[in-house]
Protein backbone atom coordinates (compact mmCIF):
# COMPACT_ATOMS: atom_id res chain seq x y z
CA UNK A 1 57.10 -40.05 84.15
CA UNK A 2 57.90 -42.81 81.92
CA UNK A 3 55.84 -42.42 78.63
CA UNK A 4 54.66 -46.01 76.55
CA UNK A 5 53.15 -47.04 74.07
CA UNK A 6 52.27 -50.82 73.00
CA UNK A 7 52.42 -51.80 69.40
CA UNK A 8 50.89 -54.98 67.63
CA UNK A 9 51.76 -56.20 64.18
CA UNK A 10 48.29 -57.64 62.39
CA UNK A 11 49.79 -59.86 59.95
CA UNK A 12 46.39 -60.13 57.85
CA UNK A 13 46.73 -56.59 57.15
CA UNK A 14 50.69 -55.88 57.43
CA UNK A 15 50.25 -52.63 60.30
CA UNK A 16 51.15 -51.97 62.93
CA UNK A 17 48.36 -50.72 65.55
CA UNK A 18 50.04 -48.43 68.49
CA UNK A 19 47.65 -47.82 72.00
CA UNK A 20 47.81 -44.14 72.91
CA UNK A 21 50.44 -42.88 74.80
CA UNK A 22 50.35 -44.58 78.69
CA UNK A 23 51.75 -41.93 80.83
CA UNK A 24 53.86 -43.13 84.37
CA UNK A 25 52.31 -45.81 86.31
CA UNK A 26 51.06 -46.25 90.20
CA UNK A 27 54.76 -45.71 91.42
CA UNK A 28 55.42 -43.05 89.65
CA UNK A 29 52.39 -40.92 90.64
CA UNK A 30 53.15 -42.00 93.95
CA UNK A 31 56.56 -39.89 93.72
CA UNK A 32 55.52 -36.88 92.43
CA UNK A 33 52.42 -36.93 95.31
CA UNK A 34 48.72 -36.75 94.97
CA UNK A 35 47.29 -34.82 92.19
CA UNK A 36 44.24 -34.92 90.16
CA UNK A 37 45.67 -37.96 87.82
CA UNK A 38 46.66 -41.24 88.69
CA UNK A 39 47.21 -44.91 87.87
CA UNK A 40 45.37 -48.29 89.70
CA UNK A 41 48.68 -50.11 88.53
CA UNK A 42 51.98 -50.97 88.12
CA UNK A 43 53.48 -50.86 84.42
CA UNK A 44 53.83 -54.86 85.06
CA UNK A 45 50.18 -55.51 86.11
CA UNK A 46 49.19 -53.08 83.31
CA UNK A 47 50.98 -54.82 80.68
CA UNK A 48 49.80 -57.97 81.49
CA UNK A 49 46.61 -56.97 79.78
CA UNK A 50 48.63 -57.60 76.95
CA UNK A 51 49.72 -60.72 77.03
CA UNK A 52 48.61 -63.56 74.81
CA UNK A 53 46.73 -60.97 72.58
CA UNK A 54 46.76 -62.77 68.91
CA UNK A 55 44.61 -60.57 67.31
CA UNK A 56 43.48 -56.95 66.46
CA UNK A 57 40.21 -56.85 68.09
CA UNK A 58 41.98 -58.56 71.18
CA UNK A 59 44.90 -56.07 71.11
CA UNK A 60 42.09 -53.21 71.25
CA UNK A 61 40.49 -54.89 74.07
CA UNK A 62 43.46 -54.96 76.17
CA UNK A 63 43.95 -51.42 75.28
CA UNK A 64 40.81 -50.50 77.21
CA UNK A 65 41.49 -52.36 79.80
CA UNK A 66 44.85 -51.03 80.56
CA UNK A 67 43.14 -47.32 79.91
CA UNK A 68 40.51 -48.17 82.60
CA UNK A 69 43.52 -48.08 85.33
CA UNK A 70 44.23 -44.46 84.64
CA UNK A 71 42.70 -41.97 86.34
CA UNK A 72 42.82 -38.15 84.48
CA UNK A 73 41.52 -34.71 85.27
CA UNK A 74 40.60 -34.29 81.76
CA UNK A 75 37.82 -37.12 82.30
CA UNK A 76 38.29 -41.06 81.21
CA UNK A 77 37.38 -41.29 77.34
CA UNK A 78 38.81 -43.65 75.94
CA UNK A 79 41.24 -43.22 73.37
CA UNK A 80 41.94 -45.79 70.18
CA UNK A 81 44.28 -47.64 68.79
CA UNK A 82 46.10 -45.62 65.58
CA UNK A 83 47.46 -47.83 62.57
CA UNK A 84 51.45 -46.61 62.56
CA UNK A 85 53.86 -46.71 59.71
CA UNK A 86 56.96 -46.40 61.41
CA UNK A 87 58.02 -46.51 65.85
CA UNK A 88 60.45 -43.85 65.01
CA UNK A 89 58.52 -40.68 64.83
CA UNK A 90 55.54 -42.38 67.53
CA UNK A 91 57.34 -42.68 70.69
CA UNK A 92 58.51 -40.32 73.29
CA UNK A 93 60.29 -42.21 75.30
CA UNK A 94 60.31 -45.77 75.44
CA UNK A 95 57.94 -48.68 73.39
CA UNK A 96 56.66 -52.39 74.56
CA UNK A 97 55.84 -54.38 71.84
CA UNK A 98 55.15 -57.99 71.67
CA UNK A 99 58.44 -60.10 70.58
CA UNK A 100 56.09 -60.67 67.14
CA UNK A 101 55.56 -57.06 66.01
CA UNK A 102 59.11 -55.85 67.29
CA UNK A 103 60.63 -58.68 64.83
CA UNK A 104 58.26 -58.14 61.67
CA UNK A 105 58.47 -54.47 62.74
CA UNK A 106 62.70 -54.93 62.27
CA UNK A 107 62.35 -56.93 59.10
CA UNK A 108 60.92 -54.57 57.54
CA UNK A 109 63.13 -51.95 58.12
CA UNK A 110 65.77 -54.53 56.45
CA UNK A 111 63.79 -55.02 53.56
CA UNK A 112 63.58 -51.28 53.04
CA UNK A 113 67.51 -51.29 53.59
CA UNK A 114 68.16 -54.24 51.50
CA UNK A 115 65.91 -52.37 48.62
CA UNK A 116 67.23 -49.00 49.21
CA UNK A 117 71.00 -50.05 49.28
CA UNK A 118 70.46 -51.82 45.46
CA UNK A 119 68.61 -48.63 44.26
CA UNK A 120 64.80 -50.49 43.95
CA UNK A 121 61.73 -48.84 45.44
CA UNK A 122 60.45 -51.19 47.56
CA UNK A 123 56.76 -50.80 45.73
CA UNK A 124 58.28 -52.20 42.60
CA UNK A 125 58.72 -56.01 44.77
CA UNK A 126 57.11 -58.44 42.83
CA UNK A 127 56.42 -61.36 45.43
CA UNK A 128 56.73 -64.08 42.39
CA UNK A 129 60.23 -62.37 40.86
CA UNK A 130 61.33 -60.06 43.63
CA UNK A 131 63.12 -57.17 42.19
CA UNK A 132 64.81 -59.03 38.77
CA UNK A 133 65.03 -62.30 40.42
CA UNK A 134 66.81 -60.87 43.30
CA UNK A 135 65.32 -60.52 46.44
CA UNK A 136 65.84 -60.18 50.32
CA UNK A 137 65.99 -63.13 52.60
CA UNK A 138 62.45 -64.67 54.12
CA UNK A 139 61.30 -63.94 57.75
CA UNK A 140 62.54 -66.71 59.22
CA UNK A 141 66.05 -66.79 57.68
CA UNK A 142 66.05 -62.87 58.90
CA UNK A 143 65.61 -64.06 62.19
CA UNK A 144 67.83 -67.03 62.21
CA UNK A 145 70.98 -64.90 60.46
CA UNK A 146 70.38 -60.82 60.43
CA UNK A 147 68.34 -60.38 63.80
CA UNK A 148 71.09 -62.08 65.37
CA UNK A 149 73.61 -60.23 64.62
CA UNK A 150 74.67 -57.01 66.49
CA UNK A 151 76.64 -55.21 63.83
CA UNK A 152 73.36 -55.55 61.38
CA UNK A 153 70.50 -54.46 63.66
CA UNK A 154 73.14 -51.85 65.17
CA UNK A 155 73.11 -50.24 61.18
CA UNK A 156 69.45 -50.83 61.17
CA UNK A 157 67.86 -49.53 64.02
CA UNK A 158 68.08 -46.10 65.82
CA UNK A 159 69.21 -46.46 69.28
CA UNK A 160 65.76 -46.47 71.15
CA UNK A 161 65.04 -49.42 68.81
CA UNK A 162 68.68 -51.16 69.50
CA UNK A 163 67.77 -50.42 73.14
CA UNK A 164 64.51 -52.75 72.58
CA UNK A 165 66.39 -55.04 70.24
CA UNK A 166 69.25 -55.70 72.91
CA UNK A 167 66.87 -56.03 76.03
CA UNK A 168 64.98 -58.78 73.61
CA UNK A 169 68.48 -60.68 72.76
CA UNK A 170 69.45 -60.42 76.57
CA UNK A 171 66.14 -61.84 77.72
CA UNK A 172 66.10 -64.72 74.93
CA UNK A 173 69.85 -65.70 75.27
């Protein structure tokens, strides 16, 4: 069973927010035969819950709706929405996050890079001076020059991420 998780980036606050883990979909309880679990859905019905979601309390809302298709054994509490620091540790398997919170979510692993790679701690930034006067490239320019370019987001990411990263370039190309 494919395992997912959906992540949205609240720019107020700078988190990430990640739904619990959605385990396999209608199909895929319909291979493995009738048990006591199952899923209403498809994975592309479910995640159209989550389109157009623009903010947290939206993004939670769609999280119980897409939780209301599964079926469980263990009874149908709902589980929240967790604030995440990092996708790396979080995911099993495979992630679906909005375009939005997958780029923010990849510029900041630059910034940490770009930081790291000069010896600053990336606590020191001051958002008037940067780090001395330097600093790392804006958002935008990210995605206009870095997020475009294999070789950097290949360095960057870890290969579930490049996997995302590379679906997202192949889809917007």
């Amino acid at each position: 069973m494919t395992r997912r998780h959906v992540v949205f980036y609240d720019p107020d606050k700078n988190k990430l927010h990640m739904t619990p883990e959605f385990n396999g979909d209608k199909s895929e309880f319909a291979l493995i035969g009738a048990g006591t679990d199952s899923c209403d859905k498809d994975w592309d019905e479910i995640i159209q819950c989550f389109q157009n979601v623009k903010t947290l309390s939206q993004f939670k809302e769609a999280n119980r709706m897409a939780q209301s298709f599964y079926r469980s054994f263990l009874g149908d509490e709902e589980l929240p929405v967790e604030v995440v620091d990092t996708l790396a540790a979080s995911c099993d398997e495979r992630v679906y996050l909005c375009a939005y919170a997958m780029k923010k979510y990849f510029y900041l692993l630059y910034k940490l890079d770009w930081a790291k790679s000069r010896g600053y701690n990336i606590e020191d930034y001051d958002d008037e001076h940067g780090f001395n006067g330097e600093s790392w490239v804006c958002f935008e320019e990210f995605l206009d020059s870095e997020f475009q370019d294999e070789e950097c987001m290949r360095y960057l990411l870890d290969d579930k991420d490049f996997i995302l990263w590379s679906e997202h370039q192949n889809k917007n190309n």
